[in-house]
PDB file of N, CA and C in Angstrom:
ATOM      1  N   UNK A   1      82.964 103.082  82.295  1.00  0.00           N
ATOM      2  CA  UNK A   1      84.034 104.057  82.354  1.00  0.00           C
ATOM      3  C   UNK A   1      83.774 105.084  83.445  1.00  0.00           C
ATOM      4  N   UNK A   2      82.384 105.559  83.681  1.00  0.00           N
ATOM      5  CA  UNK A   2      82.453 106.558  84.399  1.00  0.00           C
ATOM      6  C   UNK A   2      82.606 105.971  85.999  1.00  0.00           C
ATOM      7  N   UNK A   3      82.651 104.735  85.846  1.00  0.00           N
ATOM      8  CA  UNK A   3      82.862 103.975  87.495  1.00  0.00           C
ATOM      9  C   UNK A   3      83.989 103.986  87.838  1.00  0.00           C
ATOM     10  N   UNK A   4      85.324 103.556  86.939  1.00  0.00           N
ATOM     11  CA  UNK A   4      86.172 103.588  86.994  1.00  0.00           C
ATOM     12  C   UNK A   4      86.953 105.239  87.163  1.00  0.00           C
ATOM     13  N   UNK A   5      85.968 106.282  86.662  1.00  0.00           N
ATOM     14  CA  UNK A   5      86.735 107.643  86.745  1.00  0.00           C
ATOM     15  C   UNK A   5      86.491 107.941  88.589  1.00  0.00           C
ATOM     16  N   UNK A   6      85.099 107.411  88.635  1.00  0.00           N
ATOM     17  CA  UNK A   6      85.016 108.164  90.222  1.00  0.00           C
ATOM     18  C   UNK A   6      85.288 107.509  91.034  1.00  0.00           C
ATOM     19  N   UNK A   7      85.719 106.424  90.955  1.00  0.00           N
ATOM     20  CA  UNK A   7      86.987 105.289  92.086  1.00  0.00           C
ATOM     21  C   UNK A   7      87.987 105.891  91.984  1.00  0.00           C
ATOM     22  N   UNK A   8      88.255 106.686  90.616  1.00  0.00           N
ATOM     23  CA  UNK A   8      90.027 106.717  90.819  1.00  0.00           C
ATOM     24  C   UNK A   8      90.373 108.514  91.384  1.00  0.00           C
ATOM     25  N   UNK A   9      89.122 108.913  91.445  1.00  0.00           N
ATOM     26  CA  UNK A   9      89.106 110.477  92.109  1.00  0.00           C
ATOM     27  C   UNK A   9      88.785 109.785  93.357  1.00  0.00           C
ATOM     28  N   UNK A  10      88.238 109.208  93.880  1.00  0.00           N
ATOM     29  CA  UNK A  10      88.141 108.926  95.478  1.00  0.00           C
ATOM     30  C   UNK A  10      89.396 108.377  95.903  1.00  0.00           C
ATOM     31  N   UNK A  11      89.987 107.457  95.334  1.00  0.00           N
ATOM     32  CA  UNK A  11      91.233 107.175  95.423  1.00  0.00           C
ATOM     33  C   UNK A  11      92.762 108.074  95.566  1.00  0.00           C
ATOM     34  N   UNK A  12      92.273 109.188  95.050  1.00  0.00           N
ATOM     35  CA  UNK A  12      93.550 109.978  94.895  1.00  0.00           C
ATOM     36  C   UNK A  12      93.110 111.270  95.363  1.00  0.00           C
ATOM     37  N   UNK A  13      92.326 111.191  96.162  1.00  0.00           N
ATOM     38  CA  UNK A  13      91.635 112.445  96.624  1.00  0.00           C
ATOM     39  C   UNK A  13      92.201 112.696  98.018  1.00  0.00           C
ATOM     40  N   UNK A  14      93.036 113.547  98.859  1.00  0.00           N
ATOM     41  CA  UNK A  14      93.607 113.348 100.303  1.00  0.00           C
ATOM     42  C   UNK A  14      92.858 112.990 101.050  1.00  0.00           C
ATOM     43  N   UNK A  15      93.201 111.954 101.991  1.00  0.00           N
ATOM     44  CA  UNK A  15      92.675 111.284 103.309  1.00  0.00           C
ATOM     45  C   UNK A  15      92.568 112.442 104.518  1.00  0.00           C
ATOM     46  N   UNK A  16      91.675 112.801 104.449  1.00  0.00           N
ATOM     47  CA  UNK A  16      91.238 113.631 105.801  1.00  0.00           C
ATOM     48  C   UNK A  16      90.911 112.896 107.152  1.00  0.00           C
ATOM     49  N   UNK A  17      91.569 113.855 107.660  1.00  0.00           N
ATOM     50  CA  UNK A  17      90.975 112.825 109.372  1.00  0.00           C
ATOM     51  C   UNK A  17      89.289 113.240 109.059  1.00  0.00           C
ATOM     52  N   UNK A  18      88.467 112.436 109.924  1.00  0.00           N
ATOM     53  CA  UNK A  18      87.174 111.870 109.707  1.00  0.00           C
ATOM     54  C   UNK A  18      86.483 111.716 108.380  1.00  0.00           C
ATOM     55  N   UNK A  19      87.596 111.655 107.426  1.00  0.00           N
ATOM     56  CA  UNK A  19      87.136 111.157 106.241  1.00  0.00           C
ATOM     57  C   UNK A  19      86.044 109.582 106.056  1.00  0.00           C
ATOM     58  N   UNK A  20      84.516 109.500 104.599  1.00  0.00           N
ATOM     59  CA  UNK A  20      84.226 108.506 105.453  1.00  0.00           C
ATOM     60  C   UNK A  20      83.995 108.179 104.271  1.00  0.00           C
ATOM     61  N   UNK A  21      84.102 106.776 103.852  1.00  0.00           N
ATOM     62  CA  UNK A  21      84.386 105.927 102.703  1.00  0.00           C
ATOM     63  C   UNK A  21      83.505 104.790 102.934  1.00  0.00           C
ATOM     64  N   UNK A  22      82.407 104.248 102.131  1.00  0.00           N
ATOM     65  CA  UNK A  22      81.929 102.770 102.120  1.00  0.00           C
ATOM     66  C   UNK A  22      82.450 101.509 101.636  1.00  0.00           C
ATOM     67  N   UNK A  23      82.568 100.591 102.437  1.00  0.00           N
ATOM     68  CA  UNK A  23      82.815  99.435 101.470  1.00  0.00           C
ATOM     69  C   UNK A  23      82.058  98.355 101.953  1.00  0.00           C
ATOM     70  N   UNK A  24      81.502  97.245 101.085  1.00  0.00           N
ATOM     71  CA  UNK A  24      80.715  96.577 101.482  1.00  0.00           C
ATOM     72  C   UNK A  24      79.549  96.688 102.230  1.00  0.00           C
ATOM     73  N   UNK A  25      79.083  98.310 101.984  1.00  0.00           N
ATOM     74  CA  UNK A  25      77.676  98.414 102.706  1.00  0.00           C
ATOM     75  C   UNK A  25      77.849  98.895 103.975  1.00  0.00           C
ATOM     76  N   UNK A  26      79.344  99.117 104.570  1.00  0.00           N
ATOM     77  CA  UNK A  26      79.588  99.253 105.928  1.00  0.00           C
ATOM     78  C   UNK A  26      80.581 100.672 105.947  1.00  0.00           C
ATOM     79  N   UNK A  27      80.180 101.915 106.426  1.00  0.00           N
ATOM     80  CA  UNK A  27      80.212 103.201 106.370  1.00  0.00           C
ATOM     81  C   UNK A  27      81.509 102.710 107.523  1.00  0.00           C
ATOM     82  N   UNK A  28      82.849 103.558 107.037  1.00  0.00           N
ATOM     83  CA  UNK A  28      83.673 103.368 108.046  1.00  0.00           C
ATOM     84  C   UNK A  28      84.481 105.160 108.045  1.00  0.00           C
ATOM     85  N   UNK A  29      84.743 105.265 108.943  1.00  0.00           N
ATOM     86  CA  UNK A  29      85.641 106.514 109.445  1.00  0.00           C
ATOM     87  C   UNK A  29      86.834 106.956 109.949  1.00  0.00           C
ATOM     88  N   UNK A  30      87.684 107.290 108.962  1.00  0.00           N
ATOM     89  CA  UNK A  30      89.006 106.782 108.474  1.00  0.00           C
ATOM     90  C   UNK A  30      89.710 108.209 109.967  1.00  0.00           C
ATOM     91  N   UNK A  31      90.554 108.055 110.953  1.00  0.00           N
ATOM     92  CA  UNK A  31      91.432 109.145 111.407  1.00  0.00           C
ATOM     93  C   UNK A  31      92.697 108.353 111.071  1.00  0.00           C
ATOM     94  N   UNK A  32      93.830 109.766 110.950  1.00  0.00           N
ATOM     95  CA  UNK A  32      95.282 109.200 110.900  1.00  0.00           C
ATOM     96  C   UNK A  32      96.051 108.861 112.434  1.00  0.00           C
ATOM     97  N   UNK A  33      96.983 107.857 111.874  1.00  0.00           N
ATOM     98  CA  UNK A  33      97.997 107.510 113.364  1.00  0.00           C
ATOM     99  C   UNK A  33      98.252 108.918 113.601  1.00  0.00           C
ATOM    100  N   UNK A  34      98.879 108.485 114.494  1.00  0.00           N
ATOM    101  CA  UNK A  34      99.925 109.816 115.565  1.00  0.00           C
ATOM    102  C   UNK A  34     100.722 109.631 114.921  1.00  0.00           C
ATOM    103  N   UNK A  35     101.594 110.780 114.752  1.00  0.00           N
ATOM    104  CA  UNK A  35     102.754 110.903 114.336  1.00  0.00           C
ATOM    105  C   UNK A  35     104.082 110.085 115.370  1.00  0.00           C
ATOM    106  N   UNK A  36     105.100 109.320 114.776  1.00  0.00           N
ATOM    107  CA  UNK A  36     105.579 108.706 115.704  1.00  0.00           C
ATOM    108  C   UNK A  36     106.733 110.070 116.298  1.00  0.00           C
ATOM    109  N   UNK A  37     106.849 109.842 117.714  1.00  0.00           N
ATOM    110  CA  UNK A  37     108.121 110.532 118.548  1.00  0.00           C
ATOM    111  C   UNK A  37     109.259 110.690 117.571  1.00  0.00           C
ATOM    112  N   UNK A  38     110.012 111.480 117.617  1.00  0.00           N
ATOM    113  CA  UNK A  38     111.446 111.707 117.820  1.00  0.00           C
ATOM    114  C   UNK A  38     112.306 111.508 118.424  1.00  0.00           C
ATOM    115  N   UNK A  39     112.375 109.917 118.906  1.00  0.00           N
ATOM    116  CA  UNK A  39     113.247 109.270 119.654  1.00  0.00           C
ATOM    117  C   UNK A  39     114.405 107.928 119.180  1.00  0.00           C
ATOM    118  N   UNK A  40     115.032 108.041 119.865  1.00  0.00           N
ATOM    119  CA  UNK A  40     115.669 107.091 119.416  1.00  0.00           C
ATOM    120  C   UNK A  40     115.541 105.668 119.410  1.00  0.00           C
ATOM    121  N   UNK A  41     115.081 104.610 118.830  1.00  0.00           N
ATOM    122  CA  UNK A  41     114.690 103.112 119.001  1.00  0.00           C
ATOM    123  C   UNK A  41     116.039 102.180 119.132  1.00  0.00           C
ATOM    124  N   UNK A  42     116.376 101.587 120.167  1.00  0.00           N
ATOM    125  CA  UNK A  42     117.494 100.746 120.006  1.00  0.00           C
ATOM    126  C   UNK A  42     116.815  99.338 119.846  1.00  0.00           C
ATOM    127  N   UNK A  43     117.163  98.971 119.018  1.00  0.00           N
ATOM    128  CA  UNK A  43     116.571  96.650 118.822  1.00  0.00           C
ATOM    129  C   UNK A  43     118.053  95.996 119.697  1.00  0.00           C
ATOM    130  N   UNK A  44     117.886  95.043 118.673  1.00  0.00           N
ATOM    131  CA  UNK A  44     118.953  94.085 119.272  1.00  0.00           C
ATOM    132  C   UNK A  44     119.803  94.117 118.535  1.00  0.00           C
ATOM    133  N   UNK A  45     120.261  94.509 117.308  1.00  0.00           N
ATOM    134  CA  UNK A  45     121.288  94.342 116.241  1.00  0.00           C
ATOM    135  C   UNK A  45     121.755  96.099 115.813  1.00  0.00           C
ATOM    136  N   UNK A  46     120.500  96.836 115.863  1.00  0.00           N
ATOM    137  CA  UNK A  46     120.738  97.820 115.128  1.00  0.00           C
ATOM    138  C   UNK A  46     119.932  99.359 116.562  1.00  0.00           C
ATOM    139  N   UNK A  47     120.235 100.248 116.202  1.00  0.00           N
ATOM    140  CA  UNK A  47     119.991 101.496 116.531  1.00  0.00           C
ATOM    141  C   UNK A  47     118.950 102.475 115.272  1.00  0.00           C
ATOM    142  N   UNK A  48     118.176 103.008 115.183  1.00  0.00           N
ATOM    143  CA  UNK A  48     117.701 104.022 114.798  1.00  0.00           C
ATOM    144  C   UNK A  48     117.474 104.764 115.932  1.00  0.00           C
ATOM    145  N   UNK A  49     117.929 106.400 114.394  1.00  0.00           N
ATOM    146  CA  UNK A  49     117.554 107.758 115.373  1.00  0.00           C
ATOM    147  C   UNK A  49     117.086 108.734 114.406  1.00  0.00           C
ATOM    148  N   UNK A  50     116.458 109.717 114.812  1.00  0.00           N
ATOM    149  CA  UNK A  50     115.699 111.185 114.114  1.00  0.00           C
ATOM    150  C   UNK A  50     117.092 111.448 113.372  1.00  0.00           C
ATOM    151  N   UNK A  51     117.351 111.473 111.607  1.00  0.00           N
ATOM    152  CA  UNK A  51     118.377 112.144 111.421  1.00  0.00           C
ATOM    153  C   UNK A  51     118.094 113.553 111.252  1.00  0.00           C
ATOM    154  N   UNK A  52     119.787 114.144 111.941  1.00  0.00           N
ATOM    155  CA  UNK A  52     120.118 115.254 112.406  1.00  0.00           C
ATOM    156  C   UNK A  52     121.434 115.546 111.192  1.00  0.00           C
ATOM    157  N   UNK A  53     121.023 116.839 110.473  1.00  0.00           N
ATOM    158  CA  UNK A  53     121.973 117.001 109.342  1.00  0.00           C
ATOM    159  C   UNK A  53     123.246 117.330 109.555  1.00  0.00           C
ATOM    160  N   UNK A  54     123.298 118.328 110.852  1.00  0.00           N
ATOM    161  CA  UNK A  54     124.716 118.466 111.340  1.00  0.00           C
ATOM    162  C   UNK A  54     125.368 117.602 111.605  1.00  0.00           C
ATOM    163  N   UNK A  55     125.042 116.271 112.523  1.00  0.00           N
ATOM    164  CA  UNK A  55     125.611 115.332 112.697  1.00  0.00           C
ATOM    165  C   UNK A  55     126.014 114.159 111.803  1.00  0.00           C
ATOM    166  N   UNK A  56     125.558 113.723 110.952  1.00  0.00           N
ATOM    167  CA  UNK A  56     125.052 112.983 110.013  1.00  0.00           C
ATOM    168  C   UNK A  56     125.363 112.710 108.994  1.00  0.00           C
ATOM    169  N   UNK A  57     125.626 114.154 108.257  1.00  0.00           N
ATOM    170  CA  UNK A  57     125.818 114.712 106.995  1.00  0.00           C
ATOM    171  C   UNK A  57     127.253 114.084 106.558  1.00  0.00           C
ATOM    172  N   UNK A  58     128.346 114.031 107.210  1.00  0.00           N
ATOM    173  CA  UNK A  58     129.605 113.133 106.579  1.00  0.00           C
ATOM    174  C   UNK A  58     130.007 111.976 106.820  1.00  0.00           C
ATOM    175  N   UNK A  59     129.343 111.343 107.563  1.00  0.00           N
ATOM    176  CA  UNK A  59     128.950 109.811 107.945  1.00  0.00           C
ATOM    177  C   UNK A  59     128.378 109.405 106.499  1.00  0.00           C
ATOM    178  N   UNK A  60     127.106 110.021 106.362  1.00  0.00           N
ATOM    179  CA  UNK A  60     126.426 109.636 104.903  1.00  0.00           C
ATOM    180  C   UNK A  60     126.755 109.771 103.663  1.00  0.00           C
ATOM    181  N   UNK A  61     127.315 110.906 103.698  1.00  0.00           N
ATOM    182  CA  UNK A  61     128.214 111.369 102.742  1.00  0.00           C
ATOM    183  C   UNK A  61     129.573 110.105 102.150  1.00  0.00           C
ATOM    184  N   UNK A  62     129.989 110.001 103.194  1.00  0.00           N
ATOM    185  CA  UNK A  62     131.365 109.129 102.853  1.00  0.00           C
ATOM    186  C   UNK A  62     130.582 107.948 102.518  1.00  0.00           C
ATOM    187  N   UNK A  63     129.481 107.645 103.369  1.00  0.00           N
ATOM    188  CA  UNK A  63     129.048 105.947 102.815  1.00  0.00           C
ATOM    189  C   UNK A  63     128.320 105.878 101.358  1.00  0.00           C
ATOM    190  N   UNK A  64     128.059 106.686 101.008  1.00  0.00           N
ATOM    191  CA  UNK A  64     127.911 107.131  99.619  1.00  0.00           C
ATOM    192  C   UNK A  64     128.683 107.464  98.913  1.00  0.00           C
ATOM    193  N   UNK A  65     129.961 107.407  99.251  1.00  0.00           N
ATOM    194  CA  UNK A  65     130.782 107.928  97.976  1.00  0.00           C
ATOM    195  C   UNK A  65     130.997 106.586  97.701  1.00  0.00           C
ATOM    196  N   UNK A  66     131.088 106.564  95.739  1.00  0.00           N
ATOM    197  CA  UNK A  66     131.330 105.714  95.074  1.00  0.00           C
ATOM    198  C   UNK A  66     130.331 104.829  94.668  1.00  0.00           C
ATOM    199  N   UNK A  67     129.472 104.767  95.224  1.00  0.00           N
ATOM    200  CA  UNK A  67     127.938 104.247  94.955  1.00  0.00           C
ATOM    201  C   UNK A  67     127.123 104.471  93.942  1.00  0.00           C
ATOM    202  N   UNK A  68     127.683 105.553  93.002  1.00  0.00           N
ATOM    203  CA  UNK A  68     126.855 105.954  91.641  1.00  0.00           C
ATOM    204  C   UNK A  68     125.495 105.091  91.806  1.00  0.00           C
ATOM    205  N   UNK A  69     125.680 103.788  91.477  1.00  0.00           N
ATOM    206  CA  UNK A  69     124.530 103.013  91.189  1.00  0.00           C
ATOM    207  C   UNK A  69     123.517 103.202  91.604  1.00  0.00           C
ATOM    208  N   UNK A  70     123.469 103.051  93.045  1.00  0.00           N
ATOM    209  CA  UNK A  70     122.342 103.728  93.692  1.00  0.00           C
ATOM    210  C   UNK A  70     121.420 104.431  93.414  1.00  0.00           C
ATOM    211  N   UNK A  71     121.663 105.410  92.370  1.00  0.00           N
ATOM    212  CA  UNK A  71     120.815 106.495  91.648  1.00  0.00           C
ATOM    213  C   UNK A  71     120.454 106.400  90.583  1.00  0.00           C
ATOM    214  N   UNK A  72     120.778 104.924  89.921  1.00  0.00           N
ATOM    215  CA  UNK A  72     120.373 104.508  88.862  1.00  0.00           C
ATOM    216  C   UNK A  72     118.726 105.076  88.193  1.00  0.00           C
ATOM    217  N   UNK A  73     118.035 104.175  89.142  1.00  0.00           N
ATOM    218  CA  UNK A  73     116.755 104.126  89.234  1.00  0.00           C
ATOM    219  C   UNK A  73     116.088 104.939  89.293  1.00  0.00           C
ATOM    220  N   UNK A  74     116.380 105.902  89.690  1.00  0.00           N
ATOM    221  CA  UNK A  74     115.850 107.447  89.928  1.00  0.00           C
ATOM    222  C   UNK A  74     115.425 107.773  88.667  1.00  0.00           C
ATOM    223  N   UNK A  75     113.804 108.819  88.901  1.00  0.00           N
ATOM    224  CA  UNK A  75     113.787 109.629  87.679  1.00  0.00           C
ATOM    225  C   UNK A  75     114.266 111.232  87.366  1.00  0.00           C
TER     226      UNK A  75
END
């Protein structure tokens, strides 16, 4: 039991940049990504962009109306 308590505090304990964790005998040193840009990504089918609430806000709005369901799941 007490193995299982201090896995699950290392586990849920925040990831610090140079945080350093063993596994398998092999000491590793955890930093976070970069934060990604605020740009816009175009693919081939679709567009993403940084949403912007002014802009946005009744686009989303309307595509949500009537959707109740959606929020089913929610607690």
């Amino acid at each position: 039991m007490k193995i299982a308590q201090s896995l699950a505090r290392r586990l849920t304990r925040p990831l610090e940049a140079g945080f350093k964790f063993h596994t398998m005998g092999v000491e590793l040193t955890w930093k976070p990504a970069r934060r990604p840009k605020r740009k816009q990504l175009d693919g081939e089918t679709v567009v993403l962009e940084p949403l912007e609430v002014d802009r946005h806000l009744e686009g989303l709005y309307a595509a949500a109306a009537g959707a109740e369901d959606t929020w089913s799941y929610l607690p």
